[in-house]
Protein backbone atom coordinates (compact mmCIF):
# COMPACT_ATOMS: atom_id res chain seq x y z
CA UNK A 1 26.46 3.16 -139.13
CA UNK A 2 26.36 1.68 -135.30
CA UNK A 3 22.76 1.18 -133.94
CA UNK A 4 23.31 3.71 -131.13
CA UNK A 5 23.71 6.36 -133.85
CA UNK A 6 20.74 4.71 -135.67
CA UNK A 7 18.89 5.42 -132.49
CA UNK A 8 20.17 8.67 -131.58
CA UNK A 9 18.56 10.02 -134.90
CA UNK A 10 15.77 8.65 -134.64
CA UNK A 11 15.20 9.70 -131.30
CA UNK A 12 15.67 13.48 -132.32
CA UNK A 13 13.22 13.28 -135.61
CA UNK A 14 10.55 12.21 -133.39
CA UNK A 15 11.51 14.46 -130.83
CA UNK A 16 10.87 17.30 -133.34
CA UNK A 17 7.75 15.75 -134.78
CA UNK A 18 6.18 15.03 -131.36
CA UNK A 19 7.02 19.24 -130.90
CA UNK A 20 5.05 20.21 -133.22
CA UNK A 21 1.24 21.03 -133.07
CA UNK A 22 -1.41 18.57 -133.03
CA UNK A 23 -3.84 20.24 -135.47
CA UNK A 24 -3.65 23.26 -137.55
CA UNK A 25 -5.60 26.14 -135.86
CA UNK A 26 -7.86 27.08 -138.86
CA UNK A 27 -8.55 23.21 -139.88
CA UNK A 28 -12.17 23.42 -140.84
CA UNK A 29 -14.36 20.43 -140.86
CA UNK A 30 -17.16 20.94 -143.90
CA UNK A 31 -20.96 21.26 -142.66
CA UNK A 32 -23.94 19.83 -144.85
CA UNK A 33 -24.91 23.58 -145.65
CA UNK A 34 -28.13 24.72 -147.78
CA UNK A 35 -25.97 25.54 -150.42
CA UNK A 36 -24.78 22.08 -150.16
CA UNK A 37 -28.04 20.49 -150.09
CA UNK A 38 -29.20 22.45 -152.97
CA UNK A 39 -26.28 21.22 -155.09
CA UNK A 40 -26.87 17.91 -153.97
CA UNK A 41 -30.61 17.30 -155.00
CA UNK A 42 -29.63 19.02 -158.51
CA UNK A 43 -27.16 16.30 -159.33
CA UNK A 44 -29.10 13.99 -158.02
CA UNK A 45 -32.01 15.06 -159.95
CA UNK A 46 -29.53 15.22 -163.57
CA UNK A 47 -28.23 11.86 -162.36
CA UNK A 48 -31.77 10.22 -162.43
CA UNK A 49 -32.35 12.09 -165.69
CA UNK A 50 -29.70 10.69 -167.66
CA UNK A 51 -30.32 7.18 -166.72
CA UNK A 52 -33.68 7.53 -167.47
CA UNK A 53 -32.67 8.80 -171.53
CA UNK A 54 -30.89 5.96 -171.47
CA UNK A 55 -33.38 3.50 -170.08
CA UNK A 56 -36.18 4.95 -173.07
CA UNK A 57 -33.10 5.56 -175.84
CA UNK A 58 -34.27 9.10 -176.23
CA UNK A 59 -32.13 11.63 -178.13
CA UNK A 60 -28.87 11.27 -175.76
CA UNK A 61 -28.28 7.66 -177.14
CA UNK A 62 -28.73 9.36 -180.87
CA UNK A 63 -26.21 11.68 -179.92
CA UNK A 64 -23.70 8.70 -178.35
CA UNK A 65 -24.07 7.19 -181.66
CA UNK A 66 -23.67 10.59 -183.95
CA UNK A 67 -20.25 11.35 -181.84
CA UNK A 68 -19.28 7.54 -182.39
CA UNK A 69 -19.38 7.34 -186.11
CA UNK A 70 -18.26 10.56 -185.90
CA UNK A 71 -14.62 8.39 -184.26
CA UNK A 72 -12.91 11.99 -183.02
CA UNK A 73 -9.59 9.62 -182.68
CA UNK A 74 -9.49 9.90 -186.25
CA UNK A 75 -10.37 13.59 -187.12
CA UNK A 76 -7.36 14.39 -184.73
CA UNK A 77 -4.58 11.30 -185.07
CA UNK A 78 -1.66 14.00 -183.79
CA UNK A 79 -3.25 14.37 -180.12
CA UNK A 80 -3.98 10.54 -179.77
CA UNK A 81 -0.55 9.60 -178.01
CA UNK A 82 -0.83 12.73 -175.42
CA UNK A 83 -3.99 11.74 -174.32
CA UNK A 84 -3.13 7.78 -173.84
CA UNK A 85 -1.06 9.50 -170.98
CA UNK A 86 -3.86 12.26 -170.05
CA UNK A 87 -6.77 9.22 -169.26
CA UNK A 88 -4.01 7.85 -166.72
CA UNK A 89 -4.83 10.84 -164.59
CA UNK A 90 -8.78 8.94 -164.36
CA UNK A 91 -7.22 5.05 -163.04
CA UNK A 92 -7.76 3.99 -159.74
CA UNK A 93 -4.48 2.64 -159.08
CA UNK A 94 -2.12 5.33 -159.79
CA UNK A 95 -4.29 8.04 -158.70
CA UNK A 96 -4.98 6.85 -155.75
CA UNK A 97 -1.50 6.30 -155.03
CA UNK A 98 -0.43 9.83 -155.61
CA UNK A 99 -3.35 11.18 -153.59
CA UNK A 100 -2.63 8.92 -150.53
CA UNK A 101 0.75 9.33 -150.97
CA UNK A 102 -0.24 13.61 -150.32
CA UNK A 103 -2.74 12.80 -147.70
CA UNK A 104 -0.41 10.65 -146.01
CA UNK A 105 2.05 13.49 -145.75
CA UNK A 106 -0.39 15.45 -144.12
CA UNK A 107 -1.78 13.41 -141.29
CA UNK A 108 2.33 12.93 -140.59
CA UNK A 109 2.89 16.32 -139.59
CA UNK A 110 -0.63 17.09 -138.15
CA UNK A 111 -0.90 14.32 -136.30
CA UNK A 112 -4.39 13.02 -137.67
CA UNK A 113 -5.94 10.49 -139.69
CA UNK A 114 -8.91 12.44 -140.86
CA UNK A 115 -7.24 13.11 -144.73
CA UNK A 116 -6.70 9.50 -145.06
CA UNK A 117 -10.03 7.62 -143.70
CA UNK A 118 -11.80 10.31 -146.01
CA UNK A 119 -10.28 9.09 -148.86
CA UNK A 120 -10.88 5.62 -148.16
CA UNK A 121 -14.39 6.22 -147.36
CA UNK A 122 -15.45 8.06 -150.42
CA UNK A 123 -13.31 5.72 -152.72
CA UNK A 124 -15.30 3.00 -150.61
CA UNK A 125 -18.43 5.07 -151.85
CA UNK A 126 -17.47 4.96 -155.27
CA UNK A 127 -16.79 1.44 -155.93
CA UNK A 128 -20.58 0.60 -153.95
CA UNK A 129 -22.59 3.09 -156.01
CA UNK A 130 -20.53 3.15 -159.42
CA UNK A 131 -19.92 -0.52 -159.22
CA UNK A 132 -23.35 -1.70 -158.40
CA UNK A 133 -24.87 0.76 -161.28
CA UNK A 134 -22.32 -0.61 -163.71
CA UNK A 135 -23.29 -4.33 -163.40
CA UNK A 136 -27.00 -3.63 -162.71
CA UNK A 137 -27.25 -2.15 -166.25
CA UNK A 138 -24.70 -3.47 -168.04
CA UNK A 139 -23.98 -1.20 -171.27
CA UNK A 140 -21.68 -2.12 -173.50
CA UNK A 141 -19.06 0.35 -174.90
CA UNK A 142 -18.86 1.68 -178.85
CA UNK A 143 -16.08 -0.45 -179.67
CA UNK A 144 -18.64 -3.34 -178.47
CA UNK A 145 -22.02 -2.51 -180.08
CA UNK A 146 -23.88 -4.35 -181.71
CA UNK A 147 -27.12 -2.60 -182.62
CA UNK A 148 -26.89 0.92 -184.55
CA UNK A 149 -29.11 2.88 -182.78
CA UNK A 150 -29.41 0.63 -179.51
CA UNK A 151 -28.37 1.53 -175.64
CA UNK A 152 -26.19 -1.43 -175.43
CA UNK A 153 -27.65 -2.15 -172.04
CA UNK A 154 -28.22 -5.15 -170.17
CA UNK A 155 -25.52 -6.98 -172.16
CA UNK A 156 -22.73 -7.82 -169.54
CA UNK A 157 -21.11 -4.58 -169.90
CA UNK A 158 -19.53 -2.39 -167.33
CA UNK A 159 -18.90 1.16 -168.82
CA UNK A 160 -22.19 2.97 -167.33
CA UNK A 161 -20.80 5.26 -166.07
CA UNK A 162 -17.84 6.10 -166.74
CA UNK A 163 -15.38 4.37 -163.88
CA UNK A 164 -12.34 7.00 -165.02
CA UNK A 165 -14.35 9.76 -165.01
CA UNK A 166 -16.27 9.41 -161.78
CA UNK A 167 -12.75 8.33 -160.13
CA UNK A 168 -10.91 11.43 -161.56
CA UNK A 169 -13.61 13.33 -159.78
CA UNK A 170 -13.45 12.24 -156.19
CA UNK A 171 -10.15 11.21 -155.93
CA UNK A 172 -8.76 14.75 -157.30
CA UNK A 173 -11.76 16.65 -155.67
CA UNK A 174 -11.29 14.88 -152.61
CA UNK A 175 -7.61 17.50 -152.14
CA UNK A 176 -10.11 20.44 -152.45
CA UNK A 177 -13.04 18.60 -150.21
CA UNK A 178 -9.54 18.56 -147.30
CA UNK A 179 -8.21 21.93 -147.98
CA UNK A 180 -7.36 23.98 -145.22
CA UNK A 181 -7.95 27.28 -146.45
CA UNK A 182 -11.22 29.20 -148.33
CA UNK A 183 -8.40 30.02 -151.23
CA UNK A 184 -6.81 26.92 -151.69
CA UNK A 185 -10.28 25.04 -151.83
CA UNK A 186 -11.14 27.36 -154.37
CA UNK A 187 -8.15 26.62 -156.26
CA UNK A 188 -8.12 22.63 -155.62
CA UNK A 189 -11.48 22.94 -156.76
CA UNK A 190 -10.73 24.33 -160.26
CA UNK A 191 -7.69 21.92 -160.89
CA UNK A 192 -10.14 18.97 -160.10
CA UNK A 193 -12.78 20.29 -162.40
CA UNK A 194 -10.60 20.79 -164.99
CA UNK A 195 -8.75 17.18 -164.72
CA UNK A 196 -12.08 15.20 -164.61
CA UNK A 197 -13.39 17.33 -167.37
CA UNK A 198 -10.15 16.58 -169.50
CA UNK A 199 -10.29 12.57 -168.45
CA UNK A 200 -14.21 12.24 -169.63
CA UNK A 201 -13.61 13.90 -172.88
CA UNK A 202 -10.27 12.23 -173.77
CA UNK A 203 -12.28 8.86 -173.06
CA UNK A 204 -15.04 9.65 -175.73
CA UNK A 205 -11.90 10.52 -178.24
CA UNK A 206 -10.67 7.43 -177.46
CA UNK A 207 -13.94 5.78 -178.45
CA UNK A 208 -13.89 3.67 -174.42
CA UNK A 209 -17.62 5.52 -173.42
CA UNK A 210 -19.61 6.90 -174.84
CA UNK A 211 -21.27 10.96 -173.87
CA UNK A 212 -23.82 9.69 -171.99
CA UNK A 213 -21.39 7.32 -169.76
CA UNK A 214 -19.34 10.24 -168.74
CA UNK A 215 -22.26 12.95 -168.33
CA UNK A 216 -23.10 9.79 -165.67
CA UNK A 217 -19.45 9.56 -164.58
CA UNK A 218 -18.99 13.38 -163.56
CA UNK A 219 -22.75 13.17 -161.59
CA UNK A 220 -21.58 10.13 -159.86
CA UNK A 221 -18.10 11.83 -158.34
CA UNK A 222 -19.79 15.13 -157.45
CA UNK A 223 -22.83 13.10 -155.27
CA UNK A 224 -19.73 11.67 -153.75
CA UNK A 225 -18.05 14.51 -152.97
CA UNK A 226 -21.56 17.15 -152.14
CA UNK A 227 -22.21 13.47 -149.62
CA UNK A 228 -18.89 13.54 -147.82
CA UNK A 229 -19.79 15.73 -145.02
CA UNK A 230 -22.75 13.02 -143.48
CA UNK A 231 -20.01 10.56 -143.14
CA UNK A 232 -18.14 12.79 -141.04
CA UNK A 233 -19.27 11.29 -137.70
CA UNK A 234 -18.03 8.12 -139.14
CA UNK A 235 -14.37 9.59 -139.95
CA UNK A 236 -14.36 10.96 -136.52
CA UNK A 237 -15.35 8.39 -134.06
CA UNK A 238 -13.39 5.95 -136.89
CA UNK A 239 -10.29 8.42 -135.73
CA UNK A 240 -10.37 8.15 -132.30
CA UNK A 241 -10.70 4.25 -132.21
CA UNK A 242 -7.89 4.33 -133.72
CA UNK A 243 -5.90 6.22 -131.71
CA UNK A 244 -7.36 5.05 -128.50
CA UNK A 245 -5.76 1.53 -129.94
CA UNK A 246 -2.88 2.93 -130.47
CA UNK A 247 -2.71 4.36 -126.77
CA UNK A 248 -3.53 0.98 -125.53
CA UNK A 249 -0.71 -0.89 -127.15
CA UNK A 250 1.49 2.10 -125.94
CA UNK A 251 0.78 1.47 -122.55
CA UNK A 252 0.76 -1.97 -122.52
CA UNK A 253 4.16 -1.73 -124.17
CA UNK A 254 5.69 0.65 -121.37
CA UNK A 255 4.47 -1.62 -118.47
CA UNK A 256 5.50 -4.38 -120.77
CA UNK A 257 2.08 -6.23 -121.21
CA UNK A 258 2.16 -6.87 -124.83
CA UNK A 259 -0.75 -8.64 -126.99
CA UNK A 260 0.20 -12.41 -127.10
CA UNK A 261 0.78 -12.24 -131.12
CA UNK A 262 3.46 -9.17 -130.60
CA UNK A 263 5.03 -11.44 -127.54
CA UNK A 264 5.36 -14.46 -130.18
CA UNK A 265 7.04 -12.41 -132.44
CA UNK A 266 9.48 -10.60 -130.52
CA UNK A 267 10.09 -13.41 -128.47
CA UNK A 268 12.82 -14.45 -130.60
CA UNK A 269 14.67 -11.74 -131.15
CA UNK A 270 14.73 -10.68 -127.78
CA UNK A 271 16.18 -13.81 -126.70
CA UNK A 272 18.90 -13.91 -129.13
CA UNK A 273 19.93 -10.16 -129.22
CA UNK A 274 18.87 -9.08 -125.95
CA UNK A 275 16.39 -6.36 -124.78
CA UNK A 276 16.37 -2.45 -125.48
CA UNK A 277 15.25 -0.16 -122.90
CA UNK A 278 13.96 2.99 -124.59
CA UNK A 279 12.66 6.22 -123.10
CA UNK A 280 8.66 6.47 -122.88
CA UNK A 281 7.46 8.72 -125.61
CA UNK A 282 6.02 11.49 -123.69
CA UNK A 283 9.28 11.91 -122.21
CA UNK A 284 11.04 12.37 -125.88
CA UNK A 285 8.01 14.42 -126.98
CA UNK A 286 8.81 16.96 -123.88
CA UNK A 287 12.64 16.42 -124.28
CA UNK A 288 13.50 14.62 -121.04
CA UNK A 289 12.80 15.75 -117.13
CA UNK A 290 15.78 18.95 -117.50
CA UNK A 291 14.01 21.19 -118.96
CA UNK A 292 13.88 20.20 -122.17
CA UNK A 293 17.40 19.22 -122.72
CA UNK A 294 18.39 16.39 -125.18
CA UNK A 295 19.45 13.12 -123.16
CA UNK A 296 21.66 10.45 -124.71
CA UNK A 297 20.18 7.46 -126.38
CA UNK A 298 19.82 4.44 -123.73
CA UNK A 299 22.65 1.94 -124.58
CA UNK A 300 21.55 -2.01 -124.89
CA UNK A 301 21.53 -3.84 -122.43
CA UNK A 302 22.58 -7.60 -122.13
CA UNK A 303 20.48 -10.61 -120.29
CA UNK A 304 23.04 -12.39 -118.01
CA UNK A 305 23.47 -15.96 -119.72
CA UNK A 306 24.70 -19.16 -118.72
CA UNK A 307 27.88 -20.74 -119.99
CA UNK A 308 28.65 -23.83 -120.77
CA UNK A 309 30.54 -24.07 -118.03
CA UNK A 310 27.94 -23.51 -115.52
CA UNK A 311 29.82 -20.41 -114.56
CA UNK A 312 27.44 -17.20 -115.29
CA UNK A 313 29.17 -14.47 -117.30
CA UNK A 314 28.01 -11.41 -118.19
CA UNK A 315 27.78 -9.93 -121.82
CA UNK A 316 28.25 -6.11 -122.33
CA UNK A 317 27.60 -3.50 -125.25
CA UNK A 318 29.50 -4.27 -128.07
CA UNK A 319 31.13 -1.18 -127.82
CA UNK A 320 32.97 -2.58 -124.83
CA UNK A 321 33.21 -6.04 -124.69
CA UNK A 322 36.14 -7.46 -123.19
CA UNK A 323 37.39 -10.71 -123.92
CA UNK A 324 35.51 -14.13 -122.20
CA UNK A 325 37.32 -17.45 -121.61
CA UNK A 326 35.76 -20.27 -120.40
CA UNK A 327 36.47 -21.23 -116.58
CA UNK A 328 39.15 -24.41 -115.56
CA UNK A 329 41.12 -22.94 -118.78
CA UNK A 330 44.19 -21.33 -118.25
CA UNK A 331 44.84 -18.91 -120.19
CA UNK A 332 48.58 -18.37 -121.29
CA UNK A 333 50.15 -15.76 -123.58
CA UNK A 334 51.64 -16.37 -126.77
CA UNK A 335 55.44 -16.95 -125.87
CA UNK A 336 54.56 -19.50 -123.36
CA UNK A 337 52.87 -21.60 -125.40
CA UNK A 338 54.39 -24.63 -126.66
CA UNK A 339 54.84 -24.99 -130.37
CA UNK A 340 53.35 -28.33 -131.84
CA UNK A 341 54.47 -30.25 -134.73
CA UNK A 342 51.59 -31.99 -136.76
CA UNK A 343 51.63 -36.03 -136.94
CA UNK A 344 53.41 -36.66 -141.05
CA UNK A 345 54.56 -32.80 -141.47
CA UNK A 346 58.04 -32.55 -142.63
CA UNK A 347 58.32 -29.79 -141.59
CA UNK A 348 60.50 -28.76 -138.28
CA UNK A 349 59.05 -27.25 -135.27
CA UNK A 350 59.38 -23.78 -134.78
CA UNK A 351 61.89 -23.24 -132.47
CA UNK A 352 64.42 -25.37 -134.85
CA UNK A 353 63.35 -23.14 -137.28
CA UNK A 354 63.98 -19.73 -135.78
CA UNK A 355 67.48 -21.50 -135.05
CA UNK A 356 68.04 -22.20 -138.76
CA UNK A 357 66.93 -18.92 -139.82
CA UNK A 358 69.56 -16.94 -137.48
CA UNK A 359 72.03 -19.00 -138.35
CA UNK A 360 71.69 -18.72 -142.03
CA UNK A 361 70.93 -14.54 -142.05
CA UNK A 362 72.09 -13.18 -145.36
CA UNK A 363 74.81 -10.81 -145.14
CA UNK A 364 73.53 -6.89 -145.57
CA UNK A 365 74.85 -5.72 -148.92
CA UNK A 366 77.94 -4.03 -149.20
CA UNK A 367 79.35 -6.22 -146.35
């Protein structure tokens, strides 16, 4: 495929994308309500309890232990290899693939970053406040323990809370937390609830926390989430630095006052392939001064360069390039030049052989 239909393509996806509009109509942004300061204190309040049963090994570390002895990967051997692919749905890495790979998506076709800097600010949230709890404290997990009866903590382990549970939490609840619609945050909502539920008790089958760690876990993601709309000034003004960068290096680009690292770069390649002189993009995103008629793609354009010969010629689109020679050359077609024999060839020039060969012409058959 040519570049100029490369281009031409190009130039008509963004055409449609610039077309369409910049923000959905009913995009809500969510508000730190009562309701959501009332569920916030709560799990706040369960959160503090549950460390605190830990911290005195009360009658939820009796219970980690009962459930551990108890080893629910062996009561039920036939679900073990389903759920090895069920906890997947709780790991950082492929989770928060899928989800940015959605959230990307969306800011794509509306035209804002606001799904993707929340995500990266409450996963940023999660690894401060889950991280820094894990290491303060320190619990070891069941297959670790060393004292029957003991919280495990303050041993250099890093399972309170639970990392896959609190992660299945915000990053699936974060699709709900983004949802454009009353209905489809109900629904998102639902679907995350019942994924983190699923990844914190397939870890305790699996024996990798214990109840307490992912009672922990599932408080942790839903402060996150109940939290999210405080940072909200922060996604915001985070957005429009953004794009008021972006608009910068746009500008500077059409009056062609590029940063000095872009310059550096490009440097090179324009000098060897020459430059490309493309429409500014408000023009493509209101389809040209006609009306909004399509107009053909710009062809390249050539720098005039110097020849060897101190003569300048001028290099056209490859479409049509004619052919260049060299000035003080004269150039001759191919029946006037004279044939040369190479120095030691035995064999004869050209014209002796074109004699030989119509004088020895094989008769036509039948003749």
């Amino acid at each position: 495929m040519r570049t100029d239909q490369i281009l031409t393509r190009l130039e008509r996806v963004f055409a449609r994308l610039d077309r369409e509009p910049e923000r959905p109509a009913h995009l809500q942004t969510p508000q730190m309500s009562r309701h959501r300061v009332v569920l916030l204190g709560s799990t706040l309040a369960f959160y503090l309890a549950i460390v605190v049963a830990v911290l005195t090994t009360s009658w939820l570390v009796r219970l980690d232990w009962q459930i551990m002895f108890f080893r629910p990967y062996e009561q039920w051997p036939q679900l073990h290899a389903f759920l090895d692919y069920l906890v997947v749905l709780g790991q950082r890495g492929p989770t928060a693939v899928m989800v940015a790979a959605w959230l990307g998506w969306r800011s794509w076709r509306q035209h804002t970053l606001r799904p993707l800097i929340t995500l990266g600010v409450a996963l940023l949230l999660l690894n401060i406040t889950v991280g820094s709890v894990k290491l303060g404290l320190g619990r070891l997990g069941p297959h670790y323990a060393t004292e029957i009866g003991s919280a495990e903590l303050f041993a250099g382990g890093d399972i309170f809370p639970s990392g896959h549970t609190a992660n299945a939490v915000v990053t699936w609840g974060i699709l709900a937390y983004l949802a454009s619609t009353g209905v489809t945050r109900r629904v998102l909502s639902v679907v995350s609830a019942v994924v983190s539920l699923s990844v914190g008790a397939t870890t305790v089958y699996l024996g990798t926390h214990w109840v307490s760690d992912v009672l922990l876990g599932w408080s942790a993601g839903l402060l996150i989430l109940l939290a999210l709309p405080w940072f909200e000034p922060l996604i915001a003004r985070t957005e429009a630095y953004v794009f008021d960068v972006r608009e910068l290096l746009r500008r500077r680009a059409e009056t062609g006052r590029m940063p000095a690292p872009v310059v550096s770069v490009l440097t090179p390649l324009l000098s060897a392939g020459g430059k490309w002189q493309l429409r500014p993009a408000t023009e493509v995103a209101l389809g040209g001064a006609t009306g909004g008629a399509e107009e053909p793609v710009p062809q390249p354009v050539r720098d005039t360069v110097a020849a060897p010969t101190a003569s300048a010629v001028t290099l056209h689109s490859p479409t049509t390039r004619p052919a260049v020679h060299p000035a003080g050359r004269p150039h001759m077609i191919r029946s006037e030049r004279t044939p040369v024999t190479p120095v030691g060839s035995r064999r004869p020039a050209h014209t002796e052989r074109a004699a030989t060969r119509g004088a020895a012409a094989r008769p036509v058959a039948g003749g």
